[in-house]
Protein backbone atom coordinates (compact mmCIF):
# COMPACT_ATOMS: atom_id res chain seq x y z
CA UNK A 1 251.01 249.19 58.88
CA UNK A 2 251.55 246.44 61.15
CA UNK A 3 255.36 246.55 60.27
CA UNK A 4 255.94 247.11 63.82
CA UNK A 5 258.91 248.76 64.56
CA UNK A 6 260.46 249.25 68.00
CA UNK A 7 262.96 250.13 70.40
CA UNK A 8 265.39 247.38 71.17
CA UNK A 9 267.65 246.76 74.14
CA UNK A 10 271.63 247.27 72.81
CA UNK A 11 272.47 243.92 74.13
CA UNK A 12 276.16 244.14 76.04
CA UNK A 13 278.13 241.77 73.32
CA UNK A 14 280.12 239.72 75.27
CA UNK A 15 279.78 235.82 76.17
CA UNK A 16 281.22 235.70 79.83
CA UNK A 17 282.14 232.09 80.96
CA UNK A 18 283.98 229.70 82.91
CA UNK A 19 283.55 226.91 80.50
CA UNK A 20 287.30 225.81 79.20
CA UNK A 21 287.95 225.39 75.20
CA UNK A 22 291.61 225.12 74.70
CA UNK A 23 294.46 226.43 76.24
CA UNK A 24 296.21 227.84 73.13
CA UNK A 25 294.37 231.23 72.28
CA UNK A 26 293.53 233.26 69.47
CA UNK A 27 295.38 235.22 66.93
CA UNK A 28 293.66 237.34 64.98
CA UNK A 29 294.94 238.72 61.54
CA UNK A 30 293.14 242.04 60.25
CA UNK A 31 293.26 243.66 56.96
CA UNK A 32 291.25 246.56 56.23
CA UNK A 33 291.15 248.82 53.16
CA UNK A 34 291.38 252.32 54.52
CA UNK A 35 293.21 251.54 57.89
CA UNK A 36 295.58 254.10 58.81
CA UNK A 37 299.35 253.24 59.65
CA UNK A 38 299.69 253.82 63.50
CA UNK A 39 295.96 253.52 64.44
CA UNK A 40 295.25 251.54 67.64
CA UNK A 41 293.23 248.44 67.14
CA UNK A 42 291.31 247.16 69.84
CA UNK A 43 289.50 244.03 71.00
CA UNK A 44 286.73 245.04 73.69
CA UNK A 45 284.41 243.09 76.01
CA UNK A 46 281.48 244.03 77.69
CA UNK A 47 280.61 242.42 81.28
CA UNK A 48 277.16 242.10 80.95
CA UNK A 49 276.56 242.10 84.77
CA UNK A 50 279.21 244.65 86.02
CA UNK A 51 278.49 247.07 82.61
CA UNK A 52 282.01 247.36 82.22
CA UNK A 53 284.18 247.18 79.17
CA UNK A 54 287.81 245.83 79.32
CA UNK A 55 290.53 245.90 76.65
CA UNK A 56 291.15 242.26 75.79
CA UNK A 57 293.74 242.83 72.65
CA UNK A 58 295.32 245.99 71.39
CA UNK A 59 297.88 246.44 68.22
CA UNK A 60 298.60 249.24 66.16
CA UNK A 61 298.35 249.50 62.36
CA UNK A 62 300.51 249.22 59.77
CA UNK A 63 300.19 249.52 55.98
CA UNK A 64 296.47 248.35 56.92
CA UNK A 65 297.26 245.03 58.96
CA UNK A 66 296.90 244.62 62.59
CA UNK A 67 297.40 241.57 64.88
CA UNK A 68 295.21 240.90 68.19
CA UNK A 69 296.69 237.89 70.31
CA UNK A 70 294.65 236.53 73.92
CA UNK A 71 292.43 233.85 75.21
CA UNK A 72 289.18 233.15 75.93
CA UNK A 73 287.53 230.66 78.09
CA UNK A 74 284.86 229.68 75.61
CA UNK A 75 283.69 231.29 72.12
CA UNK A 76 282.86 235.08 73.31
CA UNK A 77 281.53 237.67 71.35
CA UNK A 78 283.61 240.65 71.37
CA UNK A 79 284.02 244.03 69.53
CA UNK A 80 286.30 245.36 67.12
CA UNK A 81 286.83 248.91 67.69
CA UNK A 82 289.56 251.39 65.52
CA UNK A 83 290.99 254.79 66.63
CA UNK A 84 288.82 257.80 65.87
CA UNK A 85 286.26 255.46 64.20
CA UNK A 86 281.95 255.75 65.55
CA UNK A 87 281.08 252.21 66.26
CA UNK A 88 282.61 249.10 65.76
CA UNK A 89 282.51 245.53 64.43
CA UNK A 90 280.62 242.80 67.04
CA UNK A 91 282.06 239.22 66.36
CA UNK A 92 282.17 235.88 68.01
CA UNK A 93 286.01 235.11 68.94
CA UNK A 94 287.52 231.34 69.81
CA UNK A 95 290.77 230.05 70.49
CA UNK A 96 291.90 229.64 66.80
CA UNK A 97 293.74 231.14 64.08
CA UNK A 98 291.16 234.10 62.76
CA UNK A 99 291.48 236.52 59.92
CA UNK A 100 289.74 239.78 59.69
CA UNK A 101 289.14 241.31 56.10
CA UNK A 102 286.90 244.59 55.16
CA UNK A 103 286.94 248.40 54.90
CA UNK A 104 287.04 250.69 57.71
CA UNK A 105 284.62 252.44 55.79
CA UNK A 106 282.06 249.55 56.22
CA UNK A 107 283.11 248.15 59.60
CA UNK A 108 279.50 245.86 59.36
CA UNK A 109 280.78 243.80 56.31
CA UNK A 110 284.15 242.51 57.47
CA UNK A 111 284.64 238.98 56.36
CA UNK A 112 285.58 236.49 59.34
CA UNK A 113 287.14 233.50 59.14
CA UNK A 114 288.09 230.70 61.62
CA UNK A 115 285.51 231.10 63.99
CA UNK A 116 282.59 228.39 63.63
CA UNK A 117 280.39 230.74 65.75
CA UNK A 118 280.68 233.31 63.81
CA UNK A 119 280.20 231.03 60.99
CA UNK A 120 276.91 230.07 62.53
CA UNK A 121 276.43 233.54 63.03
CA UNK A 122 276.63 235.00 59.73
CA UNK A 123 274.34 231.99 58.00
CA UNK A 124 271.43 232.67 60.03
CA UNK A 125 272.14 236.18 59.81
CA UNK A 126 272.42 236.33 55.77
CA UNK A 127 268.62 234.29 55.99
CA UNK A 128 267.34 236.98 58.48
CA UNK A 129 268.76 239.72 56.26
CA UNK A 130 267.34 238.71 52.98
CA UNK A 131 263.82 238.48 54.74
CA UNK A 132 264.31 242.24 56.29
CA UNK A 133 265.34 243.29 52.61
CA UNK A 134 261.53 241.65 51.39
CA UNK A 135 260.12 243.68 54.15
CA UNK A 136 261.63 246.79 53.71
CA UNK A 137 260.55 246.91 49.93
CA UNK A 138 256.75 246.22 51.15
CA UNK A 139 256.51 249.67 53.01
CA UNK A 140 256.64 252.34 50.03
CA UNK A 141 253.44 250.16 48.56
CA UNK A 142 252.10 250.40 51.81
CA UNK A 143 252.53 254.32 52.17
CA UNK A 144 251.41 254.84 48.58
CA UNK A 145 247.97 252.79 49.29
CA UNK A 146 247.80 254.96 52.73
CA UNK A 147 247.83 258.12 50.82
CA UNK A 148 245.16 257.14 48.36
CA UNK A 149 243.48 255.50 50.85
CA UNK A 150 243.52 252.11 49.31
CA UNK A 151 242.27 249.87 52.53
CA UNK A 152 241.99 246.89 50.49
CA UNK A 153 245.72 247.27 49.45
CA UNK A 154 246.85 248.09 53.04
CA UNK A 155 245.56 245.03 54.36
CA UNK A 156 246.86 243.13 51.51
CA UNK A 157 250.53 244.37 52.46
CA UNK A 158 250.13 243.57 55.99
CA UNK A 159 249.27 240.09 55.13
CA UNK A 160 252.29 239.70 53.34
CA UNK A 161 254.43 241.74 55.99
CA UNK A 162 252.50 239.02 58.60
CA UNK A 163 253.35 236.47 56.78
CA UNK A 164 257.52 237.51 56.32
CA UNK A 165 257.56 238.19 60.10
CA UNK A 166 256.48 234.79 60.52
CA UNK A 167 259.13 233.92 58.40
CA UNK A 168 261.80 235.88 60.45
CA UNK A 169 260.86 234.10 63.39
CA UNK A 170 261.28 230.35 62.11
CA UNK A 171 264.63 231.31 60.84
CA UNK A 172 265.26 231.98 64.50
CA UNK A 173 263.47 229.14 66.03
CA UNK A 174 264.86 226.71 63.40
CA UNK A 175 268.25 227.56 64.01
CA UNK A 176 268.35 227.79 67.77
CA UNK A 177 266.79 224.32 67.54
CA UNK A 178 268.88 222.83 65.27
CA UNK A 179 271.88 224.53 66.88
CA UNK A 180 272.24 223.35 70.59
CA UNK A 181 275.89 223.36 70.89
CA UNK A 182 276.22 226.60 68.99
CA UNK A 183 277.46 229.44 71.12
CA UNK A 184 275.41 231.65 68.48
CA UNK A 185 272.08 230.18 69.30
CA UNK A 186 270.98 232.06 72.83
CA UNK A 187 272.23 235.58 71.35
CA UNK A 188 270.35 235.03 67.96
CA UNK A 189 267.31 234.50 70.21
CA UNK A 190 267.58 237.14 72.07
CA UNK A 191 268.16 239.99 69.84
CA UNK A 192 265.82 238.51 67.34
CA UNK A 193 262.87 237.62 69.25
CA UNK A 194 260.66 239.82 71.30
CA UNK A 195 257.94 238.65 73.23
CA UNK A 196 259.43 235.60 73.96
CA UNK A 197 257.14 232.81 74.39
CA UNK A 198 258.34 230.51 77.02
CA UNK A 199 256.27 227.49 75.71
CA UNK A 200 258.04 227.44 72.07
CA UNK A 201 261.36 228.51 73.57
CA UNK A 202 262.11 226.91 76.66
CA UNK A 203 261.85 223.28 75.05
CA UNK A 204 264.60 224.44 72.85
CA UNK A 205 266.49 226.41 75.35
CA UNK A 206 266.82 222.87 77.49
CA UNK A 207 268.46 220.83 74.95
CA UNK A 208 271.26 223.16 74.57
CA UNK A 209 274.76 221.98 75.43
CA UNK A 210 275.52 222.60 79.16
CA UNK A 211 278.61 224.55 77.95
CA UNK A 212 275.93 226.77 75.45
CA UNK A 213 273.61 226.98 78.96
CA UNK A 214 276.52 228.63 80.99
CA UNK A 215 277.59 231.55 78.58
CA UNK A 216 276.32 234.60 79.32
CA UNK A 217 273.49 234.75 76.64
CA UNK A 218 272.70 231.15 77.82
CA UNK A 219 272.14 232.96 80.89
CA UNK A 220 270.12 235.57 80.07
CA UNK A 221 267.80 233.57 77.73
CA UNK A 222 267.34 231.56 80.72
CA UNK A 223 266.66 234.42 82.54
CA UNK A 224 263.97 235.94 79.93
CA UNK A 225 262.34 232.76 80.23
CA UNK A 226 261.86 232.37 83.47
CA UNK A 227 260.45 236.01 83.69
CA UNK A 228 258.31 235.70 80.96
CA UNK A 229 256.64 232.37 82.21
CA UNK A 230 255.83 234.70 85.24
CA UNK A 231 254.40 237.30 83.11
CA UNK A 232 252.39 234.81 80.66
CA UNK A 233 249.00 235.57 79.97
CA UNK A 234 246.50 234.07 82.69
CA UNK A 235 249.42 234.95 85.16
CA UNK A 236 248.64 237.85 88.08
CA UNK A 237 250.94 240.78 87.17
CA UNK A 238 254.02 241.56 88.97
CA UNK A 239 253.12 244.35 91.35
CA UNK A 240 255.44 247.62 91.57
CA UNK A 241 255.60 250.68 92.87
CA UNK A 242 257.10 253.72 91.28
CA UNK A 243 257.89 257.60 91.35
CA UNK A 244 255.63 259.74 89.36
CA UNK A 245 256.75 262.97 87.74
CA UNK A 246 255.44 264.98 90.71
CA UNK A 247 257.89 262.64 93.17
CA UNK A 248 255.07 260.73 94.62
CA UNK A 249 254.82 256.99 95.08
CA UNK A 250 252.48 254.91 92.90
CA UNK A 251 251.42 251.43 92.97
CA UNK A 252 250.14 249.00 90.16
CA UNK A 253 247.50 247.85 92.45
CA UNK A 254 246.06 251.46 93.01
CA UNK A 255 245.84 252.00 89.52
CA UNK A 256 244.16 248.58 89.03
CA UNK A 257 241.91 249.26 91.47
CA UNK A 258 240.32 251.93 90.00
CA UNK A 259 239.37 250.52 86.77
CA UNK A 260 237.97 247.41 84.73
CA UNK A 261 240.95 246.88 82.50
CA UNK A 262 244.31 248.52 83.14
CA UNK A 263 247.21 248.38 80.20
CA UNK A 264 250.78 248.61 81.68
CA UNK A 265 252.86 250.87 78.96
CA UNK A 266 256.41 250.41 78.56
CA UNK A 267 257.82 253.68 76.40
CA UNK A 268 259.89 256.31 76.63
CA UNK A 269 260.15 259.56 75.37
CA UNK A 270 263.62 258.50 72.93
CA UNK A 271 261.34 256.25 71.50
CA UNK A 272 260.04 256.24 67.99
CA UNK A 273 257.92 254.01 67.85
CA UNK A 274 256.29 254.65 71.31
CA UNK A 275 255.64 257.92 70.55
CA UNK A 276 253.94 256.68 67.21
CA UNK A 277 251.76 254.73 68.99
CA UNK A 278 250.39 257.33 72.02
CA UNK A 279 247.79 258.79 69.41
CA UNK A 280 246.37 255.68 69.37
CA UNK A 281 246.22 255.17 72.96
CA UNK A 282 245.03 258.65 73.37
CA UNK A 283 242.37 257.97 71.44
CA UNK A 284 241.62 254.92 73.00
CA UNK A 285 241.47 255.98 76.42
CA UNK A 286 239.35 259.02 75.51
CA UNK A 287 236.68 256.21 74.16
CA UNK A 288 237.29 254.15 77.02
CA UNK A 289 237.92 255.37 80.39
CA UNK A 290 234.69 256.42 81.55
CA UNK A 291 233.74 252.40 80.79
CA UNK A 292 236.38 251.46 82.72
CA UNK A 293 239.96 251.44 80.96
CA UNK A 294 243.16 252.75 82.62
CA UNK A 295 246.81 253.24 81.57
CA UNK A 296 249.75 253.32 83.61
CA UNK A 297 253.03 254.55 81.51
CA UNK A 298 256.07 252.55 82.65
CA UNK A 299 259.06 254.77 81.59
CA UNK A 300 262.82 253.53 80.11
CA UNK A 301 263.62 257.38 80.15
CA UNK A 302 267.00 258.63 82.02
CA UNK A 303 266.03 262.01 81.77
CA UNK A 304 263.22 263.68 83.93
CA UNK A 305 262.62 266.58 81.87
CA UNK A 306 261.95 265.10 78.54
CA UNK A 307 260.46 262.35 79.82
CA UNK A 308 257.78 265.35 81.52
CA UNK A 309 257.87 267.14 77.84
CA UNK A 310 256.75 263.73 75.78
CA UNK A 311 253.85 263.70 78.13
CA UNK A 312 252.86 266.99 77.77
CA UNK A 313 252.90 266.93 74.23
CA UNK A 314 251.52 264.01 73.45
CA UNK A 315 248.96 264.73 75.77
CA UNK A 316 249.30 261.59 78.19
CA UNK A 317 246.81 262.37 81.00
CA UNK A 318 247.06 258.74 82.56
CA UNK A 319 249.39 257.60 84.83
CA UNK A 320 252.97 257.54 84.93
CA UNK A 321 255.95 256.26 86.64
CA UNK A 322 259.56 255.72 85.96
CA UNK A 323 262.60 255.00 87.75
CA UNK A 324 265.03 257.05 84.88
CA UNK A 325 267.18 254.22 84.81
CA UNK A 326 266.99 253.78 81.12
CA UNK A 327 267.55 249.89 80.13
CA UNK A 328 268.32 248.93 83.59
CA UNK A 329 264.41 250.03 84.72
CA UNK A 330 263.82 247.43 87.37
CA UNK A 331 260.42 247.98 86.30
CA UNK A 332 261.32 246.53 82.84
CA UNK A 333 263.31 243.73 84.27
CA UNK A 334 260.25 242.85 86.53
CA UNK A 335 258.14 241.85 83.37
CA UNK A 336 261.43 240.57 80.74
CA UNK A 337 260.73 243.84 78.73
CA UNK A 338 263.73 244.10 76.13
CA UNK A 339 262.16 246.35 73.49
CA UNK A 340 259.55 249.23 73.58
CA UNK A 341 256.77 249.80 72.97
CA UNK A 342 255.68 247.19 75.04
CA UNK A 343 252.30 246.18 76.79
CA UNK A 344 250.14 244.36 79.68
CA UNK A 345 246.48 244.03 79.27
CA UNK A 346 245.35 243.31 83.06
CA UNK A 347 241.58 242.58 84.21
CA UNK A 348 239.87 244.01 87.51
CA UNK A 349 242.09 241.47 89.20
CA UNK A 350 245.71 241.96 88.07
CA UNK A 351 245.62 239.06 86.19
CA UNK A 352 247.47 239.47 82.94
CA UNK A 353 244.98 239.02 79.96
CA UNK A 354 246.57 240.43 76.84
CA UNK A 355 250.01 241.19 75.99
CA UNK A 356 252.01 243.60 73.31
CA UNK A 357 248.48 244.72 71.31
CA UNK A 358 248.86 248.00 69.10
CA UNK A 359 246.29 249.83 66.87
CA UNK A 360 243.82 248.05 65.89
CA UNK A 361 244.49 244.94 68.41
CA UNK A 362 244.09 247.09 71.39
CA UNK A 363 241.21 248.88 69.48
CA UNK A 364 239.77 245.50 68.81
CA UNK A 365 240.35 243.71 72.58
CA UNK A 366 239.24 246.84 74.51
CA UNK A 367 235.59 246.67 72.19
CA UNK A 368 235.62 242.92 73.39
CA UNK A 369 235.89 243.35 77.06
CA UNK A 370 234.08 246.70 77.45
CA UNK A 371 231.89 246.99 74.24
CA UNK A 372 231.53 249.75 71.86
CA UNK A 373 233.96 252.95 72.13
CA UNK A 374 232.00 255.76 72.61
């Protein structure tokens, strides 16, 4: 079904800048159902660029009521964490009077007030929500019709889960564009949006306030961008070299140089959705590679020995490298990659000619450019 799920980068939730909003801080007033008296509250952030997390605000509880008191330079999103409690609550903070209210039980569905970020936040993020609901409901249809083999039903589903994700991405693009002074804009973009296309989003991303431009998803929008215009389709691909499993250095070039059509593979062995996907490829490059057709699997893995295991069993007899540096793969920085799987369709030259195709796409592209499978 092309209800394509994937492996997203956990973006670091904090909004680090040097732009000044008031001098008079925040005071935040919690009250959660559930809260136990003498558990530690605290207010985290997360240095994008160092990977650190300080303690910005700590209270204690009492008769389910805490108080966090600080300052911030500019609206930053930070994270509510309790004592002894899995996760946490990711908000966007300001120099005001806030209130907190919820249930430690459901950390996701405290109610903020007195933050217009947040405000902005939770509006796009109720429109986004109600459109993941619609597509949720489509896929038990969709696995019924697969059973009973139904293709005229399947591809009537995916036109309606085509047509929702289309949906889910002019919520985005509406907002952002609508909401240049918004500290919310640049993180809604980036953790909605994959595959960034420079040529919709870098119109939007320049009328942004200059305040907006200097937080730290300002930043790293900007930075997407400006990778991704380098990694456009028609552009030459960025070369690398990388460690195989066996220790030995590989280059994108030698691989390219072997074959008609090489596909770049960003996966790892954690991954779902990846590993959905390599029967497909298997299959592909089985019908392929004596025409011409090479893979080279880009790894996000941290871990050598399952990332050796997932190619063994899923029978991966291309190419592989990986760095084992998880999200922080310079590899994946190289070419803006921020969820998995994701791919690079490059001709006998390097130059980039397809991006992100799956199933039938890829099935589809590779019949184009090297005829029939056989």
């Amino acid at each position: 079904m092309k209800l394509k799920f994937l492996c997203l980068l956990a973006l670091p939730l904090m909004l680090n800048t040097a732009n000044a909003q008031t001098k008079k801080g925040f005071v935040i007033n919690g009250q959660l159902a559930n809260l136990q008296d003498g558990a530690n509250v605290y207010l985290f952030s997360h240095n994008i660029e160092t990977n650190k997390t300080d303690t910005i605000s700590k209270a204690v509880a009492s008769k389910g009521a805490f108080k966090l008191t600080g300052s911030v330079a500019a609206p930053e999103l930070h994270y509510l964490v309790i004592q002894n409690l899995r996760g946490g609550f990711p908000f966007f903070v300001e120099n005001n009077n806030l209130t907190l209210k919820g249930n430690v039980d459901s950390l996701g569905k405290i109610a903020v007030t007195g933050s217009k970020s947040q405000d902005d936040l939770a509006s796009v993020n109720s429109k986004l929500s109600a459109l993941g609901n619609e597509m949720n409901a489509l896929y038990p249809a969709f696995q019924e019709a697969k059973k009973a083999n139904d293709t005229a039903k399947m591809d009537e589903i995916n036109k309606k889960a085509d047509a929702i994700q289309v949906q889910q991405q002019n919520v985005v693009k509406d907002f952002a564009a609508t909401h240049p002074a918004s500290y919310a804009s640049p993180y809604v973009v980036m953790v909605n949006i994959r595959g960034l296309d420079p040529a919709v989003y870098q119109p939007i991303y320049d009328k942004f306030s200059a305040n907006v431009k200097q937080s730290t998803f300002g930043k790293q929008l900007n930075k997407s961008l400006v990778v991704l215009a380098k990694t456009a389709i028609g552009k030459p691909a960025p070369e690398f070299t990388g460690k195989t499993p066996d220790g030995k250095d590989l280059a994108l070039k030698d691989v390219v140089s072997k074959g008609k059509i090489t596909m770049i593979d960003f996966w790892a062995s954690w991954c779902g959705p990846c590993r959905a996907e390599n029967p497909n490829v298997v299959k592909l490059y089985q019908q392929y590679h004596e025409k011409g057709f090479n893979v080279i699997g880009v790894s996000l893995d941290r871990d050598a020995d399952k990332w050796e295991k997932a190619i063994a069993d899923d029978n991966l007899t291309w190419n592989h490298v990986s760095d084992l540096k998880f999200w922080s793969s310079e590899f994946a920085a190289l070419y803006g990659v921020q969820a998995v799987p994701a791919t690079f369709l490059l001709d006998a030259k390097g130059i980039i000619i397809g991006k992100n195709l799956r199933g039938e796409k890829l099935a589809e592209k590779l019949a184009e450019l090297l005829g029939p499978a056989q």
